[in-house]
Protein backbone atom coordinates (compact mmCIF):
# COMPACT_ATOMS: atom_id res chain seq x y z
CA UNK A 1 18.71 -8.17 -27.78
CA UNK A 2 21.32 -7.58 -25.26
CA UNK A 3 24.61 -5.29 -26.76
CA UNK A 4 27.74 -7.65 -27.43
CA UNK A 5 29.82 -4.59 -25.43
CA UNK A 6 30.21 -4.12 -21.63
CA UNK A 7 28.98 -0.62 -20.88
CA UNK A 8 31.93 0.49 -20.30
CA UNK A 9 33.28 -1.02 -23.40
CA UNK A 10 30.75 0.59 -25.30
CA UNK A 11 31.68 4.13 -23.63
CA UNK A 12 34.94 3.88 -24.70
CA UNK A 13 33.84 2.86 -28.32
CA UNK A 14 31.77 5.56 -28.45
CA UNK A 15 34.22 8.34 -26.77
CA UNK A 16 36.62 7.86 -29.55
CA UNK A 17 34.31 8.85 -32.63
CA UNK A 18 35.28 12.11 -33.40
CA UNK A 19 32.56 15.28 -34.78
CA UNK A 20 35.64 17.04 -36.06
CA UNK A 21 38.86 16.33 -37.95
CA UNK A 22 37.54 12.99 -38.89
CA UNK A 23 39.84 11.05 -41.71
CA UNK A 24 36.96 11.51 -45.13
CA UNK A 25 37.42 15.24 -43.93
CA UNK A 26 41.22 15.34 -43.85
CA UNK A 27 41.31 13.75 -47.43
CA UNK A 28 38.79 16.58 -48.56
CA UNK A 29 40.53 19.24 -46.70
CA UNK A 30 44.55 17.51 -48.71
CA UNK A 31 43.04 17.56 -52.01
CA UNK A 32 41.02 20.87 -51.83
CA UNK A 33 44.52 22.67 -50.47
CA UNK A 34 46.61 20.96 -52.87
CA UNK A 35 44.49 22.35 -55.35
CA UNK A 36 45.21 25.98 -54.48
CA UNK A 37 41.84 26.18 -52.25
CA UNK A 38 41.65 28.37 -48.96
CA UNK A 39 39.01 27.30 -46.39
CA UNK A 40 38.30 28.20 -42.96
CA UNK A 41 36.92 25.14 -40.86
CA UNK A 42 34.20 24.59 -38.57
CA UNK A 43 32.76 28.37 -38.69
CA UNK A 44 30.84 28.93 -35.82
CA UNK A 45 28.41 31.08 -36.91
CA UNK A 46 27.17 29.35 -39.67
CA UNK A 47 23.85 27.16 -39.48
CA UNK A 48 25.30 23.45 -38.75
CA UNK A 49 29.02 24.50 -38.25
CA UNK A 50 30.47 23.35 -42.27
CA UNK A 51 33.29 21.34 -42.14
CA UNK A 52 34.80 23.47 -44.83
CA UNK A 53 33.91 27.00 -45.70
CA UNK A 54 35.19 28.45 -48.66
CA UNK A 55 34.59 32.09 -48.25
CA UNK A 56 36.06 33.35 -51.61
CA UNK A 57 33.75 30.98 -53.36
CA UNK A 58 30.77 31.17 -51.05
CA UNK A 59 30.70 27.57 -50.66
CA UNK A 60 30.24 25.63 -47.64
CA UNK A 61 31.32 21.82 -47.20
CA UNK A 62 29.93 19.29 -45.46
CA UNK A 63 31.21 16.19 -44.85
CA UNK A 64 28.25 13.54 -43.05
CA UNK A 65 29.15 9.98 -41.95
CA UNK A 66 26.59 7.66 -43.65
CA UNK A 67 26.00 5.88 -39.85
CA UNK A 68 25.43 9.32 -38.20
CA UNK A 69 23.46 11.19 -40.69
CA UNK A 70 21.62 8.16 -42.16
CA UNK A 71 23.10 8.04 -46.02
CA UNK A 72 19.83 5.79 -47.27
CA UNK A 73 20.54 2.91 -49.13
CA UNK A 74 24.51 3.30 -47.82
CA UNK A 75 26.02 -0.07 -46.76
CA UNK A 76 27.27 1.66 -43.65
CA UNK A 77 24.33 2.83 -42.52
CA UNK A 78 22.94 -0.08 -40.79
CA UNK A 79 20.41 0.46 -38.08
CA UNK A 80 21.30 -0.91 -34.88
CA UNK A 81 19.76 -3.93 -33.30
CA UNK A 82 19.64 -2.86 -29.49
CA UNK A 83 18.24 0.86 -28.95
CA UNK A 84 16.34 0.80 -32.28
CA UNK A 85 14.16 3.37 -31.68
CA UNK A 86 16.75 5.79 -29.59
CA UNK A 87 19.09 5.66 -32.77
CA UNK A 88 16.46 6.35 -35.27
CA UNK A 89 15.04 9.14 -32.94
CA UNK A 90 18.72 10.39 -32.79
CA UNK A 91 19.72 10.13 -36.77
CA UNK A 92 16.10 11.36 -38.10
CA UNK A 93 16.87 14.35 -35.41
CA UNK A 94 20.76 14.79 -37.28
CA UNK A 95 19.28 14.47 -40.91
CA UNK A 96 16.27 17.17 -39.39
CA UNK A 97 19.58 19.30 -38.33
CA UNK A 98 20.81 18.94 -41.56
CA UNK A 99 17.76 20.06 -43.49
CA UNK A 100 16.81 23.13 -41.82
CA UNK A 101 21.20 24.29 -42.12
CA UNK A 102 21.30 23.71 -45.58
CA UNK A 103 17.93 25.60 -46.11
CA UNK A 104 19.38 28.55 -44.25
CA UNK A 105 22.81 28.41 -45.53
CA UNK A 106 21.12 28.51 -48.99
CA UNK A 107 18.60 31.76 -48.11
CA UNK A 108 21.82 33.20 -47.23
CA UNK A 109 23.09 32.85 -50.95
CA UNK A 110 25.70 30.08 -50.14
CA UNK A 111 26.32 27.18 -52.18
CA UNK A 112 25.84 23.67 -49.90
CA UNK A 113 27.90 20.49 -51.04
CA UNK A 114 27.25 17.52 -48.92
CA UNK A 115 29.59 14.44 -49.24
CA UNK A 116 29.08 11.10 -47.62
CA UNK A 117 31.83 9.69 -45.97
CA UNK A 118 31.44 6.20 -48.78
CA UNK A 119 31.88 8.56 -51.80
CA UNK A 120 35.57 9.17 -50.14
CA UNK A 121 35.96 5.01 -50.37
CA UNK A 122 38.22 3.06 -52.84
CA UNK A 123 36.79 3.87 -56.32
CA UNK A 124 34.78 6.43 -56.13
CA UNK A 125 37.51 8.71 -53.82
CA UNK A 126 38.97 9.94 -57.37
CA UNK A 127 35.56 10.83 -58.88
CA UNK A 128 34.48 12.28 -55.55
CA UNK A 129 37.22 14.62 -55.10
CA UNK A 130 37.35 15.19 -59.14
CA UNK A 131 33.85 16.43 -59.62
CA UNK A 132 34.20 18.91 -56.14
CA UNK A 133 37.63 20.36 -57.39
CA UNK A 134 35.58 21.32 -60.87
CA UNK A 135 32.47 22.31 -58.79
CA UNK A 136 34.25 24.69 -57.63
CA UNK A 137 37.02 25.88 -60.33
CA UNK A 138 33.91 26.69 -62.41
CA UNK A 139 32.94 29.01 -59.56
CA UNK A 140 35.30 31.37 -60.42
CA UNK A 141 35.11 31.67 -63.93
């Protein structure tokens, strides 16, 4: 099946999906401030660069989109049509990524929360953001 998208089309589409300072990490990053949380972002040298790091807590955040990092049984992860195999190759490789951070992030003695960019959708935004805020407010106690 051919795409729908001229190639250059699809260059564009694809040149303006951001890996940082996406909008499901924004509202994270508003609520967990307005909450009297300090973060650093995107630590370097960290396994899998967290989107949030919470060093008084030793917590790390990340925040996956369900396409990218292949959220099973996610409505918005839908597997392509055209370059099946290429995109499976390339989100099994992201969710292998993922794996082997969180594994060394946790030998480290951090805490790992992962949050899929549909738990920060209509209804479930609240609870999402509700259940992180305590996750971590019981930290310090």
């Amino acid at each position: 099946m051919a795409d729908v998208h001229t190639k250059e089309v699809r260059s564009y589409n694809m040149s303006q999906i951001r890996s940082k300072n996406t909008k499901p990490e924004l509202i994270v990053r508003k609520y967990l401030f307005a909450n009297g949380f300090r973060y650093r972002l995107h630590r370097k040298d960290l396994p899998g660069k967290p989107d949030i790091v919470l060093p008084k807590y030793k917590t790390v955040i990340f925040i996956h989109g369900c396409f990218w990092h292949g959220h099973e049984g996610c409505k918005y992860f839908v597997v392509p049509k055209t370059r099946t195999e290429w995109w499976l190759q390339k989100i099994n490789r992201n969710k292998e990524v993922d794996t082997n951070s969180v594994a060394m992030l946790k030998s480290d003695k951090w805490k790992v929360i992962t949050i899929y960019e549909c738990q920060l959708k209509g209804a479930q935004l609240t609870g999402t953001i509700s259940k992180l805020v305590m996750q971590l407010k019981k930290q310090t106690v």
